[in-house]
PDB file of N, CA and C in Angstrom:
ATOM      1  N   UNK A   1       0.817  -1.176   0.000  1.00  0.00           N
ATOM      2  CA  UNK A   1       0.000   0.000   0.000  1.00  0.00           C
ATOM      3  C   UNK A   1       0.870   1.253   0.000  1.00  0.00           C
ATOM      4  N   UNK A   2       1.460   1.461   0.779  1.00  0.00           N
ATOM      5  CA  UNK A   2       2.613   2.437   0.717  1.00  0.00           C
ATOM      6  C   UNK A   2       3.761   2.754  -0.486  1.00  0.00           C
ATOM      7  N   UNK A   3       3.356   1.312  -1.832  1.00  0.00           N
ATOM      8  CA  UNK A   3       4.375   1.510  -2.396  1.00  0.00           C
ATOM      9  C   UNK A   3       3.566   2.617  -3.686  1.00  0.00           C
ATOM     10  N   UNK A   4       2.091   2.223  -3.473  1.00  0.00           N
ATOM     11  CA  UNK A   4       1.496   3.318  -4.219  1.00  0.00           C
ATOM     12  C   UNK A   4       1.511   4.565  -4.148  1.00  0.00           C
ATOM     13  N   UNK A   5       1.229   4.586  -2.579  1.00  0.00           N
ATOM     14  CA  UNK A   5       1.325   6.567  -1.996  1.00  0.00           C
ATOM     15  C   UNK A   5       2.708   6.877  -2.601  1.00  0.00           C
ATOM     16  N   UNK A   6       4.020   6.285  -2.628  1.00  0.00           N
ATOM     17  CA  UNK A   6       5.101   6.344  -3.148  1.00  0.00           C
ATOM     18  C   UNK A   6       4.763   6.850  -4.249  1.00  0.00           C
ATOM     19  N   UNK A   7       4.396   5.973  -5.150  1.00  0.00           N
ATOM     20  CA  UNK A   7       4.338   6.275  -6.745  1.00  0.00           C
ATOM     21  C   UNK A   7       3.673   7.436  -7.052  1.00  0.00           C
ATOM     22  N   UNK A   8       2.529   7.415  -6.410  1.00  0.00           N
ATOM     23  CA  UNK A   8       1.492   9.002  -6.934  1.00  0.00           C
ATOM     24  C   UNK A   8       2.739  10.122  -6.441  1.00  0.00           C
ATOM     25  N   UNK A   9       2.972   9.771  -5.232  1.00  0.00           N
ATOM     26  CA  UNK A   9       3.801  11.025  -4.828  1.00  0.00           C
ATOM     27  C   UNK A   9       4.802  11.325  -5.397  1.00  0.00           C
ATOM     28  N   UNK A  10       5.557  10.683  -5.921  1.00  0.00           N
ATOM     29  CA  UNK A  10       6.691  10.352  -6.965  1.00  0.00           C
ATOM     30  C   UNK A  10       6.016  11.086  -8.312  1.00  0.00           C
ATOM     31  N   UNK A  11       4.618  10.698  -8.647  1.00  0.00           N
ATOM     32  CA  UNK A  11       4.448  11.561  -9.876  1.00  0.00           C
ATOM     33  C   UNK A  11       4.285  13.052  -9.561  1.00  0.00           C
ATOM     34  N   UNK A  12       3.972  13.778  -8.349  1.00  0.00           N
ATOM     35  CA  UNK A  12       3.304  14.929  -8.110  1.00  0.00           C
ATOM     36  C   UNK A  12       4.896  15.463  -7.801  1.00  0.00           C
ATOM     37  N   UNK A  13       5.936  14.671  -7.463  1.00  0.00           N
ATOM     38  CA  UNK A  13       7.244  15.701  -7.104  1.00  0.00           C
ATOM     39  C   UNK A  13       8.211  16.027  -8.452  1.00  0.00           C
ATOM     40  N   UNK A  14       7.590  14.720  -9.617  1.00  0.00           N
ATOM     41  CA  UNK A  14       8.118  14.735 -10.682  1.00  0.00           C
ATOM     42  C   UNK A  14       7.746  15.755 -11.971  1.00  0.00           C
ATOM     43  N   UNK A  15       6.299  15.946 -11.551  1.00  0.00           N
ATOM     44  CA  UNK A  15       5.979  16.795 -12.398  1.00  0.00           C
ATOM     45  C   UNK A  15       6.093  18.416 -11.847  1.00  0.00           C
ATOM     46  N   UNK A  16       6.398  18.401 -10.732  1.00  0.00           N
ATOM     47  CA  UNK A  16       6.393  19.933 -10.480  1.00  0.00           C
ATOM     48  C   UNK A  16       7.966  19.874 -10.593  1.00  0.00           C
ATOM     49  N   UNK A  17       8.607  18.941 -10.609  1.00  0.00           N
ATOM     50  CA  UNK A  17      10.367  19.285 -10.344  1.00  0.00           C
ATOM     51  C   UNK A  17      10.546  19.371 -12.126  1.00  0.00           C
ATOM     52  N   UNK A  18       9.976  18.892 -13.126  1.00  0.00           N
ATOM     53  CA  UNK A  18      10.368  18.222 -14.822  1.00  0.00           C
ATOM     54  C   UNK A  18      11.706  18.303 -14.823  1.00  0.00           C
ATOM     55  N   UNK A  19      11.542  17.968 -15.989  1.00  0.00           N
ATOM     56  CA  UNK A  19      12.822  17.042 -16.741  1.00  0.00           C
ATOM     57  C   UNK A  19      12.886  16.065 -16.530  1.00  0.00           C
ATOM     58  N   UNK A  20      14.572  15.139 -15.913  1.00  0.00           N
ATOM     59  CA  UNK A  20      14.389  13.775 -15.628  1.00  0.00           C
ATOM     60  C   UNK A  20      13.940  13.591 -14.770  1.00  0.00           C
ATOM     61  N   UNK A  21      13.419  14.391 -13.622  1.00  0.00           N
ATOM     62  CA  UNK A  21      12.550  14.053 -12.331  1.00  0.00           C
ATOM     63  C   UNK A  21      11.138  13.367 -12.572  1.00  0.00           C
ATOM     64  N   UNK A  22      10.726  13.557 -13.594  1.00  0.00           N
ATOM     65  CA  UNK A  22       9.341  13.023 -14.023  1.00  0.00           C
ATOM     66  C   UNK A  22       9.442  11.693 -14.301  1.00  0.00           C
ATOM     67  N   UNK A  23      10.221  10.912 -14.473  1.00  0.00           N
ATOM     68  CA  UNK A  23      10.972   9.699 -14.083  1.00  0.00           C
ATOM     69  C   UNK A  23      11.784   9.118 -13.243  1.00  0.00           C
ATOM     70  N   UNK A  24      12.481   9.685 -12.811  1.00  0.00           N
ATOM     71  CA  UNK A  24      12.884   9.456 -11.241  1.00  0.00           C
ATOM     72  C   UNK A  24      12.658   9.392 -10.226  1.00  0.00           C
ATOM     73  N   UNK A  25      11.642  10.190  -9.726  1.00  0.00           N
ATOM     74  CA  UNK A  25      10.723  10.542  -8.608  1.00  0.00           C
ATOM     75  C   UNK A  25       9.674   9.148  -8.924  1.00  0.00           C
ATOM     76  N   UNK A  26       8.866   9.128  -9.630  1.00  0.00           N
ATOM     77  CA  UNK A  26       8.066   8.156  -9.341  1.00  0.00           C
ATOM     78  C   UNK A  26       8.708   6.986  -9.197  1.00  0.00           C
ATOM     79  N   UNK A  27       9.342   6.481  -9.768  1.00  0.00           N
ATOM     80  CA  UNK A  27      10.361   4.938  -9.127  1.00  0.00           C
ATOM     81  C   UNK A  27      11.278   5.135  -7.885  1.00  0.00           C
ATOM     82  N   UNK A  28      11.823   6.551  -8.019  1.00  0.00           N
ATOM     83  CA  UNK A  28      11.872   6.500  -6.225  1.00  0.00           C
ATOM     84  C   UNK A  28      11.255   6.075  -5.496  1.00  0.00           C
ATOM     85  N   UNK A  29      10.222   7.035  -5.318  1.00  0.00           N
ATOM     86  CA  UNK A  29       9.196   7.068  -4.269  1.00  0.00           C
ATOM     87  C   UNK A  29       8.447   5.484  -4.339  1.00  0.00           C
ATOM     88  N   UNK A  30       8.354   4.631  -5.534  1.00  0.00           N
ATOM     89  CA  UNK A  30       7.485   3.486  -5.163  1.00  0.00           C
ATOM     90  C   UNK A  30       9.128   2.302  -4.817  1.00  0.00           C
ATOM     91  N   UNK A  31      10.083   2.645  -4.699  1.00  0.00           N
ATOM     92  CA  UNK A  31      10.741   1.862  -4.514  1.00  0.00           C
ATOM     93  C   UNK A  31      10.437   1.847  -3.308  1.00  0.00           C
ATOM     94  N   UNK A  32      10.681   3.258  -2.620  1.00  0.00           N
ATOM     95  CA  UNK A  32      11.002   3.138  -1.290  1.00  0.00           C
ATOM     96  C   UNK A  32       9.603   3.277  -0.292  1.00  0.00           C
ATOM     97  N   UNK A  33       8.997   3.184  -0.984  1.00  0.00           N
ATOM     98  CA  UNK A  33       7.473   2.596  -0.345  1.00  0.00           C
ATOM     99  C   UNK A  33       7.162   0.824  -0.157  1.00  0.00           C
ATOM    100  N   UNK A  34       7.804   0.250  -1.500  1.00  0.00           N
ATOM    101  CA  UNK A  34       8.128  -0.983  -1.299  1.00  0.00           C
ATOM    102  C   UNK A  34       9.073  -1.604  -0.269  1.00  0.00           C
ATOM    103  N   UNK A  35       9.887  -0.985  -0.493  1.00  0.00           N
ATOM    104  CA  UNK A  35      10.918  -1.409   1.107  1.00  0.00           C
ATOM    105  C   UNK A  35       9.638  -0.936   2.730  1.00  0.00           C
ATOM    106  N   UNK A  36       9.502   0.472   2.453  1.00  0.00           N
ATOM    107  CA  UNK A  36       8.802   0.303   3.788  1.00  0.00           C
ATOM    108  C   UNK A  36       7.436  -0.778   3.717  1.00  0.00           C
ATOM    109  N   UNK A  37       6.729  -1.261   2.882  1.00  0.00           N
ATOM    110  CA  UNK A  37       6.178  -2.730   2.889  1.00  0.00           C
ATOM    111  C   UNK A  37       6.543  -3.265   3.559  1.00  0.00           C
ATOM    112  N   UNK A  38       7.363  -3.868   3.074  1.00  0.00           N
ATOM    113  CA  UNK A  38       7.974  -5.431   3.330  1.00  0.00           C
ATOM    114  C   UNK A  38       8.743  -4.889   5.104  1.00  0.00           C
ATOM    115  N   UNK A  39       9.413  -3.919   5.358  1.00  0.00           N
ATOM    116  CA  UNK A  39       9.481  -3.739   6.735  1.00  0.00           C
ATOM    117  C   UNK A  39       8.559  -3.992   7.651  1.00  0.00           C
ATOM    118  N   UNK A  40       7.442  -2.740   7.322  1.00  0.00           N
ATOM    119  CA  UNK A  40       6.050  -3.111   7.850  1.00  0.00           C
ATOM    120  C   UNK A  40       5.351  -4.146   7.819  1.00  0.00           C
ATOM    121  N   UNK A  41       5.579  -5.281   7.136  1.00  0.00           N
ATOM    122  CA  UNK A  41       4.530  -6.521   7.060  1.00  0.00           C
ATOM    123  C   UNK A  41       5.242  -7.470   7.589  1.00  0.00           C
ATOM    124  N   UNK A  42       6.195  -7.344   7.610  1.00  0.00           N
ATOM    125  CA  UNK A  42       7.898  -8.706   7.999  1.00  0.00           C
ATOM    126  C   UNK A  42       7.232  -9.698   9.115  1.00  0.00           C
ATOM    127  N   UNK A  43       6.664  -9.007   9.983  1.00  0.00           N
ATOM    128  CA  UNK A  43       6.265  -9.501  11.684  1.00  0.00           C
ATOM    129  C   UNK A  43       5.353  -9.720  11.767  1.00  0.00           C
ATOM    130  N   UNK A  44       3.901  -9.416  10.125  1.00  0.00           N
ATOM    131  CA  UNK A  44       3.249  -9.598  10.084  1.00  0.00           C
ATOM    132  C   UNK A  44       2.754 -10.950   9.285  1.00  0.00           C
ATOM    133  N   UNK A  45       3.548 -11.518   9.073  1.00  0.00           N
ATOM    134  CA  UNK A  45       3.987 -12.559   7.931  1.00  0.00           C
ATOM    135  C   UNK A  45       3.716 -13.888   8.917  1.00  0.00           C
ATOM    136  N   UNK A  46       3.163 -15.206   8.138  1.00  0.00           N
ATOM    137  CA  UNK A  46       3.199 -16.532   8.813  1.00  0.00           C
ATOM    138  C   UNK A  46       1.535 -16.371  10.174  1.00  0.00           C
ATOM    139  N   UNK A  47       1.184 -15.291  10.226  1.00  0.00           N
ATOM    140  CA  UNK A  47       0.481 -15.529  12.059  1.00  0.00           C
ATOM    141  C   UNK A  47      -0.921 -15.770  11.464  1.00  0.00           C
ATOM    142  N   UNK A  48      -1.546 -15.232  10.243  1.00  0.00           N
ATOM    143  CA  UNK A  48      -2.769 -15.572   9.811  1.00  0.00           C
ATOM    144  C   UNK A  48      -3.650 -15.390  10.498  1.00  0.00           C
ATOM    145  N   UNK A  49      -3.403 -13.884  11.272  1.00  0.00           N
ATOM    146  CA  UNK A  49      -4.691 -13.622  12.008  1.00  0.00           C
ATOM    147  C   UNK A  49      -4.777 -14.109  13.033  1.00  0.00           C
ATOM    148  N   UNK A  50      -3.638 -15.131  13.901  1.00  0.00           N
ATOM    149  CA  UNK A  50      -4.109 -15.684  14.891  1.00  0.00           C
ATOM    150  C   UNK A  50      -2.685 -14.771  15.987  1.00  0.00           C
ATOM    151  N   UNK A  51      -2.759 -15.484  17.192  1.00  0.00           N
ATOM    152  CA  UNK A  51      -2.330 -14.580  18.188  1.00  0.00           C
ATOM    153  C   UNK A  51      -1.058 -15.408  18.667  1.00  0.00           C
ATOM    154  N   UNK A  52       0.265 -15.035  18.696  1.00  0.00           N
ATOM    155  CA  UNK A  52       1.346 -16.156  18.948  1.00  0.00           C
ATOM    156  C   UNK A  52       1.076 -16.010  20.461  1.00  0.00           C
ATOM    157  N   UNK A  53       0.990 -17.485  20.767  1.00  0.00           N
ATOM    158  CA  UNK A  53       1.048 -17.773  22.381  1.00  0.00           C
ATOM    159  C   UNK A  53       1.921 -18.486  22.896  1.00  0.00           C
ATOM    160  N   UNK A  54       2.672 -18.538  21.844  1.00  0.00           N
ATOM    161  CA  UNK A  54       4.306 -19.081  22.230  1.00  0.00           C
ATOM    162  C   UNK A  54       4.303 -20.636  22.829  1.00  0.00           C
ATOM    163  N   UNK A  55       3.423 -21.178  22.451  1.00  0.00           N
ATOM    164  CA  UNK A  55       3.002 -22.955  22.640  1.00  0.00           C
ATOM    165  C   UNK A  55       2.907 -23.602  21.421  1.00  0.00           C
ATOM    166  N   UNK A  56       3.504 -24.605  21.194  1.00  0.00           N
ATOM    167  CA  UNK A  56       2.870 -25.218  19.990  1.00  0.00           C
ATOM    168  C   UNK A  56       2.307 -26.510  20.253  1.00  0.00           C
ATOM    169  N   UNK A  57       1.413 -27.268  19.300  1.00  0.00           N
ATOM    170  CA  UNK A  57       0.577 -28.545  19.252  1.00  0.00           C
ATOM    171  C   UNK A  57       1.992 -29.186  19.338  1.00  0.00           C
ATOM    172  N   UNK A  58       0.810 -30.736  20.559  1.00  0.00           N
ATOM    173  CA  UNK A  58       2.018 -31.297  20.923  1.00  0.00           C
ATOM    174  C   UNK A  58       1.574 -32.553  19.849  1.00  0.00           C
ATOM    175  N   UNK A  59       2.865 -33.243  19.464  1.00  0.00           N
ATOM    176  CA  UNK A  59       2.940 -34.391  18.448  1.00  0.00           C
ATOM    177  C   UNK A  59       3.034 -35.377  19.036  1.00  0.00           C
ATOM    178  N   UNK A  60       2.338 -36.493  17.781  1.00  0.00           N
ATOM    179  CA  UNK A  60       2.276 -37.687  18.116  1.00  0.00           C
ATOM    180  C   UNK A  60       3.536 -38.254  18.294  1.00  0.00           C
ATOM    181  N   UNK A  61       3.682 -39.686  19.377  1.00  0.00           N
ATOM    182  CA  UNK A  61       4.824 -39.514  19.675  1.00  0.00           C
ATOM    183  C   UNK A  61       5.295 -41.365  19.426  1.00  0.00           C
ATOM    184  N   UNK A  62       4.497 -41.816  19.118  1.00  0.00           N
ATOM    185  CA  UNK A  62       4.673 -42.899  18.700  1.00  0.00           C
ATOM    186  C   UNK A  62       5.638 -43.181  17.492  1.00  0.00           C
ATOM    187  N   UNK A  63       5.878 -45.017  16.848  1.00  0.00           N
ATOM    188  CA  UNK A  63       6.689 -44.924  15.816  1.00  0.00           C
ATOM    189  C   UNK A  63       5.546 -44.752  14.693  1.00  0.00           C
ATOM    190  N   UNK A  64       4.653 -45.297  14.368  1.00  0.00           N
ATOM    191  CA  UNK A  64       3.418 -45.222  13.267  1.00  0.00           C
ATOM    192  C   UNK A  64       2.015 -44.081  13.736  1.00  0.00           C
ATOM    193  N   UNK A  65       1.650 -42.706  13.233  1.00  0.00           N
ATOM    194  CA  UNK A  65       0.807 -42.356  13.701  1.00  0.00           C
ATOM    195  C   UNK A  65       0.130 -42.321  15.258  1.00  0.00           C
ATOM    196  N   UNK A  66       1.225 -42.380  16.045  1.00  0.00           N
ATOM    197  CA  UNK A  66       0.817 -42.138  17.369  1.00  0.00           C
ATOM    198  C   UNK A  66       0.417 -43.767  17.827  1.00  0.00           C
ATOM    199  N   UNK A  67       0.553 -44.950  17.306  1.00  0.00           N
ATOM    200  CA  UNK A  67       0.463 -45.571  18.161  1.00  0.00           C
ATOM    201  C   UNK A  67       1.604 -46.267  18.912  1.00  0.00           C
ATOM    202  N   UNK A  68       0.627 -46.671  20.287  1.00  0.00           N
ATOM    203  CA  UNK A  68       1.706 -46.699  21.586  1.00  0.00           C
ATOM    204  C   UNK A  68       2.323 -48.124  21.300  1.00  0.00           C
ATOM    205  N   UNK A  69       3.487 -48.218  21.620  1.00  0.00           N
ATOM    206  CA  UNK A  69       4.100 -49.481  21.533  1.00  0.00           C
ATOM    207  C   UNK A  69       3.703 -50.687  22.289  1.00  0.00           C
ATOM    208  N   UNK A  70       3.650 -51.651  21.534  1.00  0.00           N
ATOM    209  CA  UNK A  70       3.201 -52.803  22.444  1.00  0.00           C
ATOM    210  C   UNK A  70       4.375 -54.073  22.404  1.00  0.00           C
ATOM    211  N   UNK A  71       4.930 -54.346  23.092  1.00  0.00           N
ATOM    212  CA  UNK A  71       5.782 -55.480  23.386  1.00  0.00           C
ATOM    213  C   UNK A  71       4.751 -56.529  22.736  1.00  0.00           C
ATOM    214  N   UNK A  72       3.945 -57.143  22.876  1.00  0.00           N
ATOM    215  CA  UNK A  72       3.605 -57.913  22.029  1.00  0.00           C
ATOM    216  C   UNK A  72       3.675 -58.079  20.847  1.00  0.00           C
ATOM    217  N   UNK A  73       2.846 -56.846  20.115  1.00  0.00           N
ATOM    218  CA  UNK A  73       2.788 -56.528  18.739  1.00  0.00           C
ATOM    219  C   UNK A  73       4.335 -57.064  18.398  1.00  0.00           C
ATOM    220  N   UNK A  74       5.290 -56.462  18.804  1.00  0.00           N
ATOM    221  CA  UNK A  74       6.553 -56.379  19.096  1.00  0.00           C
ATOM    222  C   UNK A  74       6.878 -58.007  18.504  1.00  0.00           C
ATOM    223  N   UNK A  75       6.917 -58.451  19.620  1.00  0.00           N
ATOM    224  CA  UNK A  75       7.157 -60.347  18.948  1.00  0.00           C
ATOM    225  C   UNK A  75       5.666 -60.690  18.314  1.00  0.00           C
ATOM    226  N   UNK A  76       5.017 -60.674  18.417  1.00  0.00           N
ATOM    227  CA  UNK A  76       5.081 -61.194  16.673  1.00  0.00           C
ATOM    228  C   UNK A  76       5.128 -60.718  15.694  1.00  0.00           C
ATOM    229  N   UNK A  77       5.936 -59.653  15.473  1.00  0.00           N
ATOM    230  CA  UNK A  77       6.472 -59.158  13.682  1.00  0.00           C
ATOM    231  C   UNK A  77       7.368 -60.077  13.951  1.00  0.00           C
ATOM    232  N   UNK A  78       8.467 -60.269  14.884  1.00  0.00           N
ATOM    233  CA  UNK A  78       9.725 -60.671  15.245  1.00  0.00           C
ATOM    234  C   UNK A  78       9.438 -61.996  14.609  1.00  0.00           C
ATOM    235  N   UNK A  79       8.188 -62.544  14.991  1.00  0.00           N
ATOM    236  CA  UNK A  79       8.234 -64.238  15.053  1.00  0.00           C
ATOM    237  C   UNK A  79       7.971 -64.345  13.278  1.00  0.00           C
ATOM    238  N   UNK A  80       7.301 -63.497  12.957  1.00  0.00           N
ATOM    239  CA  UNK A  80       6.818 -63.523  11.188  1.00  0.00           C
ATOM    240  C   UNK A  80       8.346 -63.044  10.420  1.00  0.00           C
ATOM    241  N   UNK A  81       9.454 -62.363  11.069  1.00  0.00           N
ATOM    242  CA  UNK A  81      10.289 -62.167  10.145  1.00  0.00           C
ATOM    243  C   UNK A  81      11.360 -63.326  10.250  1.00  0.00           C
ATOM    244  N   UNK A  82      11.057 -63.799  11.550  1.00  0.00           N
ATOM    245  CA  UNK A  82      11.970 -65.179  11.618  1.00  0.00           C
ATOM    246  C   UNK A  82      13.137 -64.854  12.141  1.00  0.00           C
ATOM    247  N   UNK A  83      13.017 -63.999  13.498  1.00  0.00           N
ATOM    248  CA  UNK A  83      13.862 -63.053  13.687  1.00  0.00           C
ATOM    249  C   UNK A  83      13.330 -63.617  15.202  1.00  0.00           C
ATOM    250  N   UNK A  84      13.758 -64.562  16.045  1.00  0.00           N
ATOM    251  CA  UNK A  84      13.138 -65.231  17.331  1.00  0.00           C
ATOM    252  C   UNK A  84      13.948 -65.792  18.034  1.00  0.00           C
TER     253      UNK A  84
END
């Protein structure tokens, strides 16, 4: 948004300054409206509207989709790979 106010303003300093200012000024001014963008949005980036609470979802912690290990299960893959 700022890189526009840049640009208009860039045309209004270009045309009252003429000559090569009528080209210079406007890519100035939207350059450096673009930089202040991307400053201004930097921290705003990744949160999607939501509120950092400095916790994250806790993960499954198992070896397959969260399930819990079973010593059984356990021997008999063991006994099917022939591994006993």
């Amino acid at each position: 948004m700022l890189c526009c106010v840049g640009l208009i303003g860039g045309f209004a300093v270009g045309q009252s300054l003429g000559g090569p200012w009528t080209f210079i000024a406007p890519a100035a001014g939207f350059g450096i409206g673009l930089i202040a963008d991307m400053k201004l949005m930097k921290g705003f980036h990744g949160h999607g509207g939501r509120p950092d609470t400095g916790s994250q979802a806790k993960k499954d912690t198992g070896p397959v989709g969260g399930a819990a290990a079973d010593p059984g299960n356990a021997e008999q893959q063991a006994e099917r790979l022939g591994k006993t």
